[in-house]
Protein backbone atom coordinates (compact mmCIF):
# COMPACT_ATOMS: atom_id res chain seq x y z
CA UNK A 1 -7.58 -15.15 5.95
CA UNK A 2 -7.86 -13.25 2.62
CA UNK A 3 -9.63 -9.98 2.98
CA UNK A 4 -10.61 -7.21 0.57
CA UNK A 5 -10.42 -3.66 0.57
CA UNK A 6 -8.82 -0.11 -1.05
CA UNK A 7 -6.41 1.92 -0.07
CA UNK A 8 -7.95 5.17 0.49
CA UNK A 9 -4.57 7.34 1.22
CA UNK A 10 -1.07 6.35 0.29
CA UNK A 11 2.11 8.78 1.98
CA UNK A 12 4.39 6.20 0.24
CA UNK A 13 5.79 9.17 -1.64
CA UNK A 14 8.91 7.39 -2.66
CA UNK A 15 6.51 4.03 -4.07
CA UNK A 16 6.24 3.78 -8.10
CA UNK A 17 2.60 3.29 -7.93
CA UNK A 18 1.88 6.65 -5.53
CA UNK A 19 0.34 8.98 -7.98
CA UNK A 20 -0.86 12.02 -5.77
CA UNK A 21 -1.15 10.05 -2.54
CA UNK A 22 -3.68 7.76 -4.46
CA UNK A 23 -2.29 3.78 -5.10
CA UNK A 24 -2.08 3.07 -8.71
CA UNK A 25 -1.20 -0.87 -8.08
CA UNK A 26 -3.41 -3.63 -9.34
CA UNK A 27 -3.70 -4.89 -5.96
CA UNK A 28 -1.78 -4.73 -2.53
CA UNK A 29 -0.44 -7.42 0.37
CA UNK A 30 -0.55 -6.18 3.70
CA UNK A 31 1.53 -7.22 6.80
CA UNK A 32 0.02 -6.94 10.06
CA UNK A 33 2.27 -5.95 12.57
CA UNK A 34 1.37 -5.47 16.53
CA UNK A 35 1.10 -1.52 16.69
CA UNK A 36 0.79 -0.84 12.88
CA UNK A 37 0.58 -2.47 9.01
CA UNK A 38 3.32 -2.16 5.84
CA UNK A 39 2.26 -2.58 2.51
CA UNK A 40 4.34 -5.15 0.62
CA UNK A 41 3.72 -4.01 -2.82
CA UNK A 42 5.80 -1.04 -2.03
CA UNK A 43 8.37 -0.50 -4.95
CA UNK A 44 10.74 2.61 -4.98
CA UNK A 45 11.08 4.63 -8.14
C-alpha cells in the first residue's frame, strides 16, 4: 500500500538532501521495521 506524506524533521545530518534538518528530496521510500522506520532515499554526501 502506497501512502503519502512529508517529512516534517530529518536528523539525517550526514544525507545529501538534509538542508537544516528539513528533506530537500523529490520524494522518499520508507521501510517499516517492527520498533522503528529508515528512509531509503538516504544518500551520504
Amino acid at each position: 500500500m502506497r501512502e503519502e506524506g512529508f517529512v516534517s524533521i530529518c536528523s539525517a545530518g550526514q544525507c545529501t538532501y538534509n538542508e537544516n534538518n528539513q528533506c530537500h528530496a523529490d520524494g522518499v521510500e520508507v521501510a517499516i521495521h517492527a520498533d522503528h522506520a529508515d528512509c531509503q532515499t538516504f544518500q551520504t554526501e
